[in-house]
Protein backbone atom coordinates (compact mmCIF):
# COMPACT_ATOMS: atom_id res chain seq x y z
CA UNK A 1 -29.17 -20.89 -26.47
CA UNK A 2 -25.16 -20.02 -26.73
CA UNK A 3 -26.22 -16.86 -28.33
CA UNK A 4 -28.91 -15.58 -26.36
CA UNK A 5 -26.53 -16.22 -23.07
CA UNK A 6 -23.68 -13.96 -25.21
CA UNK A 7 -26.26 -11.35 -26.26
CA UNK A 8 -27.23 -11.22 -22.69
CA UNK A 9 -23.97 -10.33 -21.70
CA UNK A 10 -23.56 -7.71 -24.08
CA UNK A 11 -26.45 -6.13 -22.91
CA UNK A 12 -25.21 -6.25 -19.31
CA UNK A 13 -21.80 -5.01 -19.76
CA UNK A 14 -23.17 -2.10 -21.56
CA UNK A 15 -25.56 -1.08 -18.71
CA UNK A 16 -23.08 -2.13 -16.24
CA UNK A 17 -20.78 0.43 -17.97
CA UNK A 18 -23.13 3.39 -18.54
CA UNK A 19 -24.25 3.21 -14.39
CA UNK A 20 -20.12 2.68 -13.09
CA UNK A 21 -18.81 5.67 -15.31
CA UNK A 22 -15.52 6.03 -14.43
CA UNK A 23 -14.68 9.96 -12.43
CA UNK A 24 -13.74 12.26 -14.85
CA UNK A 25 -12.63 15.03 -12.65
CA UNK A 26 -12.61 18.78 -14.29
CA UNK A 27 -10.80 21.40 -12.80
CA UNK A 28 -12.76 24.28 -11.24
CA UNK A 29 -10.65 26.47 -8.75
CA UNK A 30 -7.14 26.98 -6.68
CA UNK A 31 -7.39 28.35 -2.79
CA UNK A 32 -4.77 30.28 -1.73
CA UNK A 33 -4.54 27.42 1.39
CA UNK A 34 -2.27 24.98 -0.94
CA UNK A 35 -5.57 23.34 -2.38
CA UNK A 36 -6.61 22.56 -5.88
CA UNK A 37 -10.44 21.82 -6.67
CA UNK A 38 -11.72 19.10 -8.76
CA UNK A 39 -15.71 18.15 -9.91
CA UNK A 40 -17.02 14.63 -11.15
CA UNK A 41 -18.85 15.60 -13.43
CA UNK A 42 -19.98 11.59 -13.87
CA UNK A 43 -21.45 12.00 -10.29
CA UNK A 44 -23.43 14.78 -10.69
CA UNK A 45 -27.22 13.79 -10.55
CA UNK A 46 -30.47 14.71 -8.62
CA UNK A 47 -31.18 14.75 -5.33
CA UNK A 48 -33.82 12.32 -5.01
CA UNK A 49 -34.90 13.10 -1.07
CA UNK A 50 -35.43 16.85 -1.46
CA UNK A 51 -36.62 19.48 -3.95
CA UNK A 52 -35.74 16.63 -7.02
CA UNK A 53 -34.88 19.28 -9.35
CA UNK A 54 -33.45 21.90 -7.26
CA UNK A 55 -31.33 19.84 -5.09
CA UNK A 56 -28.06 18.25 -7.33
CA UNK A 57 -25.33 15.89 -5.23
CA UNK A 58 -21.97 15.55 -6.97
CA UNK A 59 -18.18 14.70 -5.57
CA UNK A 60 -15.66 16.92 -5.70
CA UNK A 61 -11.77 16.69 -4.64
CA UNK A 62 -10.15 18.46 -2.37
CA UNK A 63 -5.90 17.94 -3.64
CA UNK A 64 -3.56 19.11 -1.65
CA UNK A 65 -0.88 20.39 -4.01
CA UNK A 66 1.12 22.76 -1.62
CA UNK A 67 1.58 22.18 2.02
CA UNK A 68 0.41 25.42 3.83
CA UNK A 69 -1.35 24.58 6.75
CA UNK A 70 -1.44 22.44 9.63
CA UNK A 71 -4.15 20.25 8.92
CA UNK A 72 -2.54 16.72 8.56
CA UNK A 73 -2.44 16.52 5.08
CA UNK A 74 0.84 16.46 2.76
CA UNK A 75 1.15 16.86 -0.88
CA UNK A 76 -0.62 14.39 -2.80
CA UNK A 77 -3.23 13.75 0.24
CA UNK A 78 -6.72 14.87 -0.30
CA UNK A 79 -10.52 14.69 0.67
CA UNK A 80 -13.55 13.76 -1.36
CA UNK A 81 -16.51 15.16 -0.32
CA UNK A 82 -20.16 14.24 -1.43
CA UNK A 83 -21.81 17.78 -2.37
CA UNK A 84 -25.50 18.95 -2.49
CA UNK A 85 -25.98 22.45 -4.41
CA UNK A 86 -29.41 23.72 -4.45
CA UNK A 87 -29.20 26.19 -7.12
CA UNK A 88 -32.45 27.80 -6.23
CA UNK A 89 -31.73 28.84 -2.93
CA UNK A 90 -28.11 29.43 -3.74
CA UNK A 91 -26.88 27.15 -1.02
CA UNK A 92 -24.29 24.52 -0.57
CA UNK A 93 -23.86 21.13 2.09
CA UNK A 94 -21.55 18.19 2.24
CA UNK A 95 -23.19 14.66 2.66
CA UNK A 96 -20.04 13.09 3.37
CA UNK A 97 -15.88 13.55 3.32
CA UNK A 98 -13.77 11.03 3.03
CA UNK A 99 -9.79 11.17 3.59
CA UNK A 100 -7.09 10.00 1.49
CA UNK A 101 -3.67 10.07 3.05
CA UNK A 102 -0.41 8.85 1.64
CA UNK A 103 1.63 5.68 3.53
CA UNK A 104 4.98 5.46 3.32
CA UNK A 105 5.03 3.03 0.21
CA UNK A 106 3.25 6.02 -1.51
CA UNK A 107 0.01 4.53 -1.82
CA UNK A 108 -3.10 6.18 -0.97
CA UNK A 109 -5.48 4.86 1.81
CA UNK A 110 -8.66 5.92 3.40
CA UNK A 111 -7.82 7.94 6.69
CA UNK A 112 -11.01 8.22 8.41
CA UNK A 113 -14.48 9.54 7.33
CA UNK A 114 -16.36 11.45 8.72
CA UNK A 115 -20.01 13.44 8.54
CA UNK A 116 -22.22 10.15 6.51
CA UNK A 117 -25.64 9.55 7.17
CA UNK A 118 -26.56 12.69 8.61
CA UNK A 119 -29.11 15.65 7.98
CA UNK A 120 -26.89 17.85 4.81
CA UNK A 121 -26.50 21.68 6.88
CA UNK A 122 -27.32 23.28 3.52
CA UNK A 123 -25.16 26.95 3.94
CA UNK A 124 -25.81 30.02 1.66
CA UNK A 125 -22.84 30.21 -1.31
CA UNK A 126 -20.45 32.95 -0.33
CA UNK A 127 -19.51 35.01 -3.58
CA UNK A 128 -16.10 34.74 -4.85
CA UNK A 129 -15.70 31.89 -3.17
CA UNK A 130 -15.32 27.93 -4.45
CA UNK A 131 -18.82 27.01 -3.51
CA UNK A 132 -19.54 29.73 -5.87
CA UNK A 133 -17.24 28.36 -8.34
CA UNK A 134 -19.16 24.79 -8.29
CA UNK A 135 -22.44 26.94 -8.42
CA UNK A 136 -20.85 28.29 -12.03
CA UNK A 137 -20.47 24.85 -13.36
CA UNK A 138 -23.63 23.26 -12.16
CA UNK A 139 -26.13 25.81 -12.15
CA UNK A 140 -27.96 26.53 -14.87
């Protein structure tokens, strides 16, 4: 009985494990804005509610590693924003952003969040840009 409840466990912790990989974030692209861009590519699956295989969601980071513009955000701040890429139609959406802002004992909180649980406004990829550089890495 001991060893079937251990075995069990195993078994668990192993699944549990394979379906909360940890980010691994890969480096895709700087903007000239102060912003460097980041893909999990541990998030990126199917979209299951449209066009299955056309349709991939992944999350990608947003760091703010220079402080050019006016937006709010310092160094070390950034956004993560759920992604949907349809690599057939060569277009690109966010599901949702959310906001990570520093506090003055340097740790990193959730600002506010903003476009979740809406319809995804699916936008053609504009070349040279970083949609297009996510469309490099995830498109076959």
């Amino acid at each position: 009985m001991k060893f079937k409840r251990i075995l069990m466990g195993i078994i668990s912790s192993t699944i549990a494990c394979g379906v909360f990989a940890a980010p691994e974030w890969k480096f895709i692209s700087k903007s000239d804005s102060g912003f460097t861009f980041f893909l999990d590519t541990n998030s990126v699956t199917n979209v299951s509610e449209v066009g299955y295989h056309q349709n991939k969601q992944f999350w990608a980071k947003e760091l703010v590693v220079d402080d050019l513009e006016q937006d709010g955000l310092g160094v070390g701040d950034y956004r993560l924003a759920l992604q949907w890429i349809n690599c057939s139609d060569y277009t690109l959406g966010a599901k949702s952003i959310a906001v990570y802002k520093k506090r003055e004992n340097r740790t990193l909180k959730p600002e506010f969040y903003s476009r979740s649980g809406y319809e995804v406004r699916m936008d053609p990829i504009i070349p040279e840009s970083i949609g297009e550089s996510f469309a490099r890495h995830l498109c076959p």
